[in-house]
PDB file of N, CA and C in Angstrom:
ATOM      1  N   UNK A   1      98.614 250.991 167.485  1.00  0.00           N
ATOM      2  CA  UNK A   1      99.078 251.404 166.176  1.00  0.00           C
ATOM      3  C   UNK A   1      97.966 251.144 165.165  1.00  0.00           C
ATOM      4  N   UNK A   2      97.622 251.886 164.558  1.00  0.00           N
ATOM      5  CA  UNK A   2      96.960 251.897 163.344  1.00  0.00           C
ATOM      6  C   UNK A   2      97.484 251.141 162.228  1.00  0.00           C
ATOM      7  N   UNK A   3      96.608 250.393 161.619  1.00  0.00           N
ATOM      8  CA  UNK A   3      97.204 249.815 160.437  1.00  0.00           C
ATOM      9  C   UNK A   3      96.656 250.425 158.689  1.00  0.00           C
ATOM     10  N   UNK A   4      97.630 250.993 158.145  1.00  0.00           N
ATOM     11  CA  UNK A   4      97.047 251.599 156.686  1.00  0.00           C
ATOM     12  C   UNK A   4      96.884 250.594 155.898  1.00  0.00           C
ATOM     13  N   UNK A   5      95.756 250.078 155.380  1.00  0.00           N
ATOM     14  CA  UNK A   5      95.795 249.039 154.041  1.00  0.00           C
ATOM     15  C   UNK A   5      96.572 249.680 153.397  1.00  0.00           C
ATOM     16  N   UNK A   6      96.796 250.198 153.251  1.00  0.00           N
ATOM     17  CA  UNK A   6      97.594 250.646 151.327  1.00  0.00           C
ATOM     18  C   UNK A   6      99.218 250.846 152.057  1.00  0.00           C
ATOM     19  N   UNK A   7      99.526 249.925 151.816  1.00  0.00           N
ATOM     20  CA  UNK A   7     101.020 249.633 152.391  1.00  0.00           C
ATOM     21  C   UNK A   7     102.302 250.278 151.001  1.00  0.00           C
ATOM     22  N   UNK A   8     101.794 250.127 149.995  1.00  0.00           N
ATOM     23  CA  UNK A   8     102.494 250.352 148.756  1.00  0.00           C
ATOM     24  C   UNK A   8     103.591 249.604 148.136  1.00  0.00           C
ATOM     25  N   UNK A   9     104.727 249.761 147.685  1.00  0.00           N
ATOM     26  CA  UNK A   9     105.493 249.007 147.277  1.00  0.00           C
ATOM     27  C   UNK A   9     106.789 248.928 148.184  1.00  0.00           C
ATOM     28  N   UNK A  10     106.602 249.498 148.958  1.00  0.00           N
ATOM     29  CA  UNK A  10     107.982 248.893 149.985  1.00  0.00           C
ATOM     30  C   UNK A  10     107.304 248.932 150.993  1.00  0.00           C
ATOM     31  N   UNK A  11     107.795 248.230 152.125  1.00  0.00           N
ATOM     32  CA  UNK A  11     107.471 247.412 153.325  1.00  0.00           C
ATOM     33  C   UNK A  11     108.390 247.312 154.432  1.00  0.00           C
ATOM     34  N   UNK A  12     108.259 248.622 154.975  1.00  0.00           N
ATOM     35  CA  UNK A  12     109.362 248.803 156.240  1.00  0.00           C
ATOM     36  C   UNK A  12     108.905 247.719 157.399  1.00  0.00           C
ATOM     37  N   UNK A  13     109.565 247.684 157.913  1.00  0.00           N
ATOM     38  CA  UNK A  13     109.578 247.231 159.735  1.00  0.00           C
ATOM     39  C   UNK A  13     108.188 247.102 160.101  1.00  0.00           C
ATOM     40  N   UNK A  14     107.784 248.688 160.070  1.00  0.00           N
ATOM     41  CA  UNK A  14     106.585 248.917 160.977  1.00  0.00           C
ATOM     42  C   UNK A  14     105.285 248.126 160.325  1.00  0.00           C
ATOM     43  N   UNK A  15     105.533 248.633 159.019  1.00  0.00           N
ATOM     44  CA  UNK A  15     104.367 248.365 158.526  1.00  0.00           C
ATOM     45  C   UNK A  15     104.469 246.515 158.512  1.00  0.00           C
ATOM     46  N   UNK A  16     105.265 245.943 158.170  1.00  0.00           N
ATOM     47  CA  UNK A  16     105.267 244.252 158.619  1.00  0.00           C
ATOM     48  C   UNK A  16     105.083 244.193 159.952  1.00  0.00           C
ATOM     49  N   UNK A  17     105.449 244.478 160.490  1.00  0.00           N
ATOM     50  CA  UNK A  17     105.139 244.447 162.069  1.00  0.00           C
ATOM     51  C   UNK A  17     103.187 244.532 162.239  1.00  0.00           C
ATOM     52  N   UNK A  18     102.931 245.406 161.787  1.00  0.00           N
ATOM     53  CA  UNK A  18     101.242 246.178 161.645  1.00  0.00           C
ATOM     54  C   UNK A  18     100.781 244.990 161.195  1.00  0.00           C
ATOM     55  N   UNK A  19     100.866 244.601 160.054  1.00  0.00           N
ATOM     56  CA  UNK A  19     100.323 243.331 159.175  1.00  0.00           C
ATOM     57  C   UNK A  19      99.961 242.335 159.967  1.00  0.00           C
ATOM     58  N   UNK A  20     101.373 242.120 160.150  1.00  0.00           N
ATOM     59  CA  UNK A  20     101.622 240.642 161.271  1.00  0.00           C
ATOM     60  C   UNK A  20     100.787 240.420 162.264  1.00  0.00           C
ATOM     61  N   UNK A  21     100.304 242.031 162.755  1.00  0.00           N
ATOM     62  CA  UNK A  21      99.284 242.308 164.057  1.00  0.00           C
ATOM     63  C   UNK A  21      98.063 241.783 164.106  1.00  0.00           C
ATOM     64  N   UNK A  22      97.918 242.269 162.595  1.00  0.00           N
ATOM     65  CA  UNK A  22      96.521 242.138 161.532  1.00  0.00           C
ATOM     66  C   UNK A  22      96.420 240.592 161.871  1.00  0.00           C
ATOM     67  N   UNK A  23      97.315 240.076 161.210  1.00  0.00           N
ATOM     68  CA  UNK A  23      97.119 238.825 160.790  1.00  0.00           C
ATOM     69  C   UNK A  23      96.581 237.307 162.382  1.00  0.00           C
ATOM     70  N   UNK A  24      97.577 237.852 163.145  1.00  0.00           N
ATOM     71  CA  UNK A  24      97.205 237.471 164.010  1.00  0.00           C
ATOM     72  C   UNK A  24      95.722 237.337 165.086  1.00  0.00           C
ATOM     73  N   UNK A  25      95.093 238.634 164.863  1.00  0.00           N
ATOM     74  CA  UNK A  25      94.203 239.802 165.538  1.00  0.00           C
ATOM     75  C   UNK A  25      93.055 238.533 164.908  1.00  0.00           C
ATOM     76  N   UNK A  26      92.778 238.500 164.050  1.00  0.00           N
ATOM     77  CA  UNK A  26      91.701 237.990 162.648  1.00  0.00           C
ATOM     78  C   UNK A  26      91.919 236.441 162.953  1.00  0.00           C
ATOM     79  N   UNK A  27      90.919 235.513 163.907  1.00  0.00           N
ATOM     80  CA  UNK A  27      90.189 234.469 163.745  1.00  0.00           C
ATOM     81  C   UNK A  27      89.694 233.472 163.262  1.00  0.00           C
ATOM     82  N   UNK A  28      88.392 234.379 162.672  1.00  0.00           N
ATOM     83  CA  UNK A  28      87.709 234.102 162.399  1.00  0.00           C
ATOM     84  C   UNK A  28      87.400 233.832 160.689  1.00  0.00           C
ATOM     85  N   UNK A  29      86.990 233.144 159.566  1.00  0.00           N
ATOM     86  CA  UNK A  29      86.995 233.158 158.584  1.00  0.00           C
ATOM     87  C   UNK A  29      85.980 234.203 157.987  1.00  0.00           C
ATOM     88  N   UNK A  30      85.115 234.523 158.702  1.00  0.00           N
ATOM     89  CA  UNK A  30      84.865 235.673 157.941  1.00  0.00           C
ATOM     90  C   UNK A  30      85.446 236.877 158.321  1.00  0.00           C
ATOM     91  N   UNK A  31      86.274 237.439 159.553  1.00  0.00           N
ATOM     92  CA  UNK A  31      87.176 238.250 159.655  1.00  0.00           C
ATOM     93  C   UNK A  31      88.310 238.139 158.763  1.00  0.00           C
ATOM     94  N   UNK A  32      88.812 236.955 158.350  1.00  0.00           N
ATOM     95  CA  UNK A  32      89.803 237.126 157.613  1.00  0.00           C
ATOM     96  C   UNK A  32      89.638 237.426 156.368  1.00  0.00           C
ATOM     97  N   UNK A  33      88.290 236.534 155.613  1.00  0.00           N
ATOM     98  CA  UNK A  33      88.161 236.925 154.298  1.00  0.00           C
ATOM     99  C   UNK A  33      87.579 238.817 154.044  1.00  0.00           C
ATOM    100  N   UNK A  34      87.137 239.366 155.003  1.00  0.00           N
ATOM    101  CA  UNK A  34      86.962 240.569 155.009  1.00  0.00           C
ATOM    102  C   UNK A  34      87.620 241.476 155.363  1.00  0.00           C
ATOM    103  N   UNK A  35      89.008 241.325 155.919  1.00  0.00           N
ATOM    104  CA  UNK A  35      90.863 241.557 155.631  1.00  0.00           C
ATOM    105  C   UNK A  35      91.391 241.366 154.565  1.00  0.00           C
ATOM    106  N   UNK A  36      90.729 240.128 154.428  1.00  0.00           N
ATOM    107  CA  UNK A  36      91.378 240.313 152.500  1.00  0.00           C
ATOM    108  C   UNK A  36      90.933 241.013 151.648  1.00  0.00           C
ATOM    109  N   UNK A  37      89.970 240.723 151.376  1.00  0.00           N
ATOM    110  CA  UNK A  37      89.018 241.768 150.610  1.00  0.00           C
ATOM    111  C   UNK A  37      89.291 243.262 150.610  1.00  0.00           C
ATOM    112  N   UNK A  38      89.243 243.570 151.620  1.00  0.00           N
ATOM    113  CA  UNK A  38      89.732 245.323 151.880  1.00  0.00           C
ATOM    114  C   UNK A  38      91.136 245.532 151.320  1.00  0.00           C
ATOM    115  N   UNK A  39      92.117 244.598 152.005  1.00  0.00           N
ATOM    116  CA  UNK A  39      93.560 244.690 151.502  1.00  0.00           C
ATOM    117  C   UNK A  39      93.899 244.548 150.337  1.00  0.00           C
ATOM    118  N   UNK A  40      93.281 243.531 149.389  1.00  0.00           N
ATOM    119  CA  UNK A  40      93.586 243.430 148.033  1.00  0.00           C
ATOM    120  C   UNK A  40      93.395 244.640 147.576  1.00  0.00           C
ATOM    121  N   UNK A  41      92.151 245.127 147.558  1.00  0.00           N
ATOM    122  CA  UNK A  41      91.731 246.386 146.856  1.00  0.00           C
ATOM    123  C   UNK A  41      92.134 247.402 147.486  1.00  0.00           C
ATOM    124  N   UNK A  42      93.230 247.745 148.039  1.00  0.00           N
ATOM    125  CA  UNK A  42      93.786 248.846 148.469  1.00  0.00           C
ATOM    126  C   UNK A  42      95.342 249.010 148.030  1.00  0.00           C
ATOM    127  N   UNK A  43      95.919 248.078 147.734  1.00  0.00           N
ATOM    128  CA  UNK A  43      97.152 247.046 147.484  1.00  0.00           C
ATOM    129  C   UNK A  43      97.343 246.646 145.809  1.00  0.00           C
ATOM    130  N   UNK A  44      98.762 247.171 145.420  1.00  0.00           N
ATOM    131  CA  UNK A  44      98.818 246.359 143.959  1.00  0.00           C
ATOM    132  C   UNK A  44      99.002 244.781 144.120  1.00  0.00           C
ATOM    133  N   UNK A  45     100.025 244.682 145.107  1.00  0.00           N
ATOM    134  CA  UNK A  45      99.741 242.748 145.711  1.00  0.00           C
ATOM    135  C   UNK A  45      98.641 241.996 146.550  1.00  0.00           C
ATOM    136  N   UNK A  46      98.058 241.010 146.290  1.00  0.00           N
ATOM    137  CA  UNK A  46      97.537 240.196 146.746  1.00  0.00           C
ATOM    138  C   UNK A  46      97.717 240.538 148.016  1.00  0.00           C
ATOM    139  N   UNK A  47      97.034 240.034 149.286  1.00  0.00           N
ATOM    140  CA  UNK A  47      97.327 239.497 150.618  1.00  0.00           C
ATOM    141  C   UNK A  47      98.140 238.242 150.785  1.00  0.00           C
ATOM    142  N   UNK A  48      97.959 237.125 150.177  1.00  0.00           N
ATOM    143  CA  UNK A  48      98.471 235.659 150.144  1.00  0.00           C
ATOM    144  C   UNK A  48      99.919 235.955 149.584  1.00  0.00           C
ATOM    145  N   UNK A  49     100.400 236.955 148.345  1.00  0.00           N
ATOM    146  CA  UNK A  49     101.891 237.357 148.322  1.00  0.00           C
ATOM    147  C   UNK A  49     102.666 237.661 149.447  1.00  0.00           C
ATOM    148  N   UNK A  50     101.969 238.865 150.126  1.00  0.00           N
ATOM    149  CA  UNK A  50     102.881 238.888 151.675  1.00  0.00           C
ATOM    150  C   UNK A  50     102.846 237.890 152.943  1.00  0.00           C
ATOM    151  N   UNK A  51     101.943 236.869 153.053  1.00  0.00           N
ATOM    152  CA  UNK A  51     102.176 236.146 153.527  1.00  0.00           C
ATOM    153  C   UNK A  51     102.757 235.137 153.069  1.00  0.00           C
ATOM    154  N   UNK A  52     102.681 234.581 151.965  1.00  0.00           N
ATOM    155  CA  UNK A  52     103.767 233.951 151.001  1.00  0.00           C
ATOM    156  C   UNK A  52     105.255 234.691 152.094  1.00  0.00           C
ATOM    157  N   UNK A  53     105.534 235.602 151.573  1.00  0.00           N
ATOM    158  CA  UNK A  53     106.690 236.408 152.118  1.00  0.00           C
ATOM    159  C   UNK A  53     107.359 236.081 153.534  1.00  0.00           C
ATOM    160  N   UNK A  54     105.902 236.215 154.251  1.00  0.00           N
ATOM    161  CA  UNK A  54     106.385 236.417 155.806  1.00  0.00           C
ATOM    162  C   UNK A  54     106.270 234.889 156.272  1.00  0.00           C
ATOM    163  N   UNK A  55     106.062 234.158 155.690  1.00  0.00           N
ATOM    164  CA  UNK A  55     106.758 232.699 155.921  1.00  0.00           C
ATOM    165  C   UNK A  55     107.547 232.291 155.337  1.00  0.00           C
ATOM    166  N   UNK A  56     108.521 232.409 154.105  1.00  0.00           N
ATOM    167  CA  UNK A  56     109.519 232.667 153.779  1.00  0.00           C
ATOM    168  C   UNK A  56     110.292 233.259 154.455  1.00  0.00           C
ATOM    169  N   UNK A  57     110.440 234.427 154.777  1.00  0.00           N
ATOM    170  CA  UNK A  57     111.297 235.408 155.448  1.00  0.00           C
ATOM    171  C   UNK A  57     111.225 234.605 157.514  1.00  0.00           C
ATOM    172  N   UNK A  58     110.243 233.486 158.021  1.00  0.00           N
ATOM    173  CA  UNK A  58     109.727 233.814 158.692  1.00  0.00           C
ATOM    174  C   UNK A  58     109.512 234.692 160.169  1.00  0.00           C
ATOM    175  N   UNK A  59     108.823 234.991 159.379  1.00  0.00           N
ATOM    176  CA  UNK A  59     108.244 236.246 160.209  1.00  0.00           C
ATOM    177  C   UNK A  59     106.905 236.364 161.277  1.00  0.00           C
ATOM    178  N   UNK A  60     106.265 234.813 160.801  1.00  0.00           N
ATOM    179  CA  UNK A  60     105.309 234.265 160.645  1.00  0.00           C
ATOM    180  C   UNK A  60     105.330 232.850 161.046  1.00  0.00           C
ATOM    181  N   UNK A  61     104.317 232.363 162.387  1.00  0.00           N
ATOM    182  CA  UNK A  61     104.494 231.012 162.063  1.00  0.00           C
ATOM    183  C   UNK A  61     103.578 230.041 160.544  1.00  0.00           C
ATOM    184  N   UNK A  62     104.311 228.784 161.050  1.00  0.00           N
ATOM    185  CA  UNK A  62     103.497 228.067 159.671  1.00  0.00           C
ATOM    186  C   UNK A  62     101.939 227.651 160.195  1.00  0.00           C
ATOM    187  N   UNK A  63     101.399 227.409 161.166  1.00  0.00           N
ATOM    188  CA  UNK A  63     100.600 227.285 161.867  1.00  0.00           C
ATOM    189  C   UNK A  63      99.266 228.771 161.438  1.00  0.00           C
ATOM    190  N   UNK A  64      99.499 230.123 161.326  1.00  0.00           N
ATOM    191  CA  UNK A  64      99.142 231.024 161.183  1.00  0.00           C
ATOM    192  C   UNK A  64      99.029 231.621 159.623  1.00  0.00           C
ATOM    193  N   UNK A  65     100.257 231.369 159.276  1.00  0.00           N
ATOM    194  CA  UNK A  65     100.229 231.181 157.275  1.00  0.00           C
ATOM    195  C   UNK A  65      98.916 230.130 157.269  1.00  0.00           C
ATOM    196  N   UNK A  66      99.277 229.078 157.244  1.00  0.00           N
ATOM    197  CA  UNK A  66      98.312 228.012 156.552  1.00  0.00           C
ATOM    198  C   UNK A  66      96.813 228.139 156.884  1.00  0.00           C
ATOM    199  N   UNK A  67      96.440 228.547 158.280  1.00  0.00           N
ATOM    200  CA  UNK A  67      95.193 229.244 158.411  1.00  0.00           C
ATOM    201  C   UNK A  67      94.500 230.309 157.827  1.00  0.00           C
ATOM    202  N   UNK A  68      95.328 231.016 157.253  1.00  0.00           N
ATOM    203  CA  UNK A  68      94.845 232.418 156.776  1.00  0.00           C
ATOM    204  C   UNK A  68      95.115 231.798 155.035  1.00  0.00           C
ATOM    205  N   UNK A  69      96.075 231.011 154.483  1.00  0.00           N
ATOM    206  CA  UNK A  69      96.243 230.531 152.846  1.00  0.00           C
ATOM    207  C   UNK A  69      94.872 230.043 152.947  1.00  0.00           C
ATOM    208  N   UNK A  70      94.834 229.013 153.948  1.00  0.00           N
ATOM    209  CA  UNK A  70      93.822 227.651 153.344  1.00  0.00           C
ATOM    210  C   UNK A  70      92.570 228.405 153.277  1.00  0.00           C
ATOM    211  N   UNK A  71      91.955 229.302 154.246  1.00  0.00           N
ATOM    212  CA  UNK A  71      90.447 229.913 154.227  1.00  0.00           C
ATOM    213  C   UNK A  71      90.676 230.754 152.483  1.00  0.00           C
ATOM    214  N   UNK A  72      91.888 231.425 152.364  1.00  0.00           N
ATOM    215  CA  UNK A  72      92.036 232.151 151.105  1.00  0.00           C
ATOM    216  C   UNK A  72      91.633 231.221 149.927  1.00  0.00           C
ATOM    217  N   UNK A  73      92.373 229.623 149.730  1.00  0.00           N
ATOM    218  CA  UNK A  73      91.840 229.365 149.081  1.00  0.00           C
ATOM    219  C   UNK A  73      91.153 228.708 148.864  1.00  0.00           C
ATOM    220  N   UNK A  74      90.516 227.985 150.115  1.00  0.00           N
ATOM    221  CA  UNK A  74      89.108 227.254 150.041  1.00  0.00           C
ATOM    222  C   UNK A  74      87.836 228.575 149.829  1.00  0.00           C
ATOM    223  N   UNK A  75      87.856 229.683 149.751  1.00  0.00           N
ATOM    224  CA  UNK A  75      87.027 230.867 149.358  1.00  0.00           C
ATOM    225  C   UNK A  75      87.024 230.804 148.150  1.00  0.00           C
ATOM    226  N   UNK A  76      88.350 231.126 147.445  1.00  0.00           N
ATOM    227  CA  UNK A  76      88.619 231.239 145.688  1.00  0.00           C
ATOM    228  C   UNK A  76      87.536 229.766 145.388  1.00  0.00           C
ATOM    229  N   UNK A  77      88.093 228.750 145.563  1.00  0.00           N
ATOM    230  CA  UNK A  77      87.929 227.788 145.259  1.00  0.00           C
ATOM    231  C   UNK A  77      85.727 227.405 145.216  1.00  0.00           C
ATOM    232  N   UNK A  78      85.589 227.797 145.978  1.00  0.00           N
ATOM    233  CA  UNK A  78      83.906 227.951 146.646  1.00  0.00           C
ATOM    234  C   UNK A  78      83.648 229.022 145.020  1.00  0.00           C
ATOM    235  N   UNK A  79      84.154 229.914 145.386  1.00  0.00           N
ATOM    236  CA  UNK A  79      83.739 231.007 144.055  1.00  0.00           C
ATOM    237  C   UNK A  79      83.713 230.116 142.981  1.00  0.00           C
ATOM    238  N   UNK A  80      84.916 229.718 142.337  1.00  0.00           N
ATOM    239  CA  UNK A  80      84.703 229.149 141.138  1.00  0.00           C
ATOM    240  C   UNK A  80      83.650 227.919 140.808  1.00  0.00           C
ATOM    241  N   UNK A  81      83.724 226.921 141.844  1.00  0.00           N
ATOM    242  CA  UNK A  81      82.640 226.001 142.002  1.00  0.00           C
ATOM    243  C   UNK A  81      81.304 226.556 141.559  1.00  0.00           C
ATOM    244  N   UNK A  82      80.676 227.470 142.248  1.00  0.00           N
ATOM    245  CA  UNK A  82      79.582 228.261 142.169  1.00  0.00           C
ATOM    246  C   UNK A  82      79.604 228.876 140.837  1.00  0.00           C
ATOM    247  N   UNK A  83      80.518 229.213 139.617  1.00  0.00           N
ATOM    248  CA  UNK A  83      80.341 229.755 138.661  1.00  0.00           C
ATOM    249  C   UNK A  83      79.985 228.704 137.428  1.00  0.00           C
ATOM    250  N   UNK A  84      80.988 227.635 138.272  1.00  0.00           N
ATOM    251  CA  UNK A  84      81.051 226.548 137.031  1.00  0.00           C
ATOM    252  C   UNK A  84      79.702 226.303 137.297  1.00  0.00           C
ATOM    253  N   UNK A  85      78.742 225.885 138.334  1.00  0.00           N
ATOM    254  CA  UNK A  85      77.445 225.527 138.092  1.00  0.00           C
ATOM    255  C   UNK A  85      76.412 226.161 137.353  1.00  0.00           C
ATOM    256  N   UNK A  86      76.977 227.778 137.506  1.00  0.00           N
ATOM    257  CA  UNK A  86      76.400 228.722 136.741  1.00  0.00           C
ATOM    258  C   UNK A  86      76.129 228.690 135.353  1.00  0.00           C
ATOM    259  N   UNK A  87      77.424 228.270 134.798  1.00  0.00           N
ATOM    260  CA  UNK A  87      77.728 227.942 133.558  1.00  0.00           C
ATOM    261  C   UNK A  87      77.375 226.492 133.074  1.00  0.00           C
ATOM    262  N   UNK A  88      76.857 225.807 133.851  1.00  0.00           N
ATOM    263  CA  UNK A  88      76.498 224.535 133.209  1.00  0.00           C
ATOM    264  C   UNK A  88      75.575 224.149 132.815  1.00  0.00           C
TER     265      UNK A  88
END
């Protein structure tokens, strides 16, 4: 199955199902941050919202959420570091 980034504003079966595939498929931290990257910008939501979601709902283990949050926001987090030095 093919997976479409641009999922849109509703979220059938398949396409959570696809995601989930995604999510699993992706390793590696720079595979994942370059899943995100693509997905955000294809997407009015975040990536970290639907997984927010699919561990809520779960759909998802917590084991697999927290791998894919924590690289999300130890990345953000690296960015801003690097700006504040910029700025100092």
């Amino acid at each position: 199955m093919t997976l479409s980034l641009n999922i849109g504003n509703f979220f059938n079966d398949s396409s959570s199902h696809a995601l989930v595939d995604e999510l699993r498929k992706r390793t590696s931290e720079e595979d994942i941050l370059d899943f995100e990257e693509k997905f955000n910008s294809k997407n009015e939501k975040n990536l970290h919202v639907y997984i927010c979601r699919f561990l809520k709902n779960r759909s998802i283990s917590r084991g697999l959420a927290s791998r894919w949050l924590i690289t999300i926001v130890e990345n953000k987090e690296s960015k801003i570091d690097t700006l504040q030095k910029l700025n100092i």
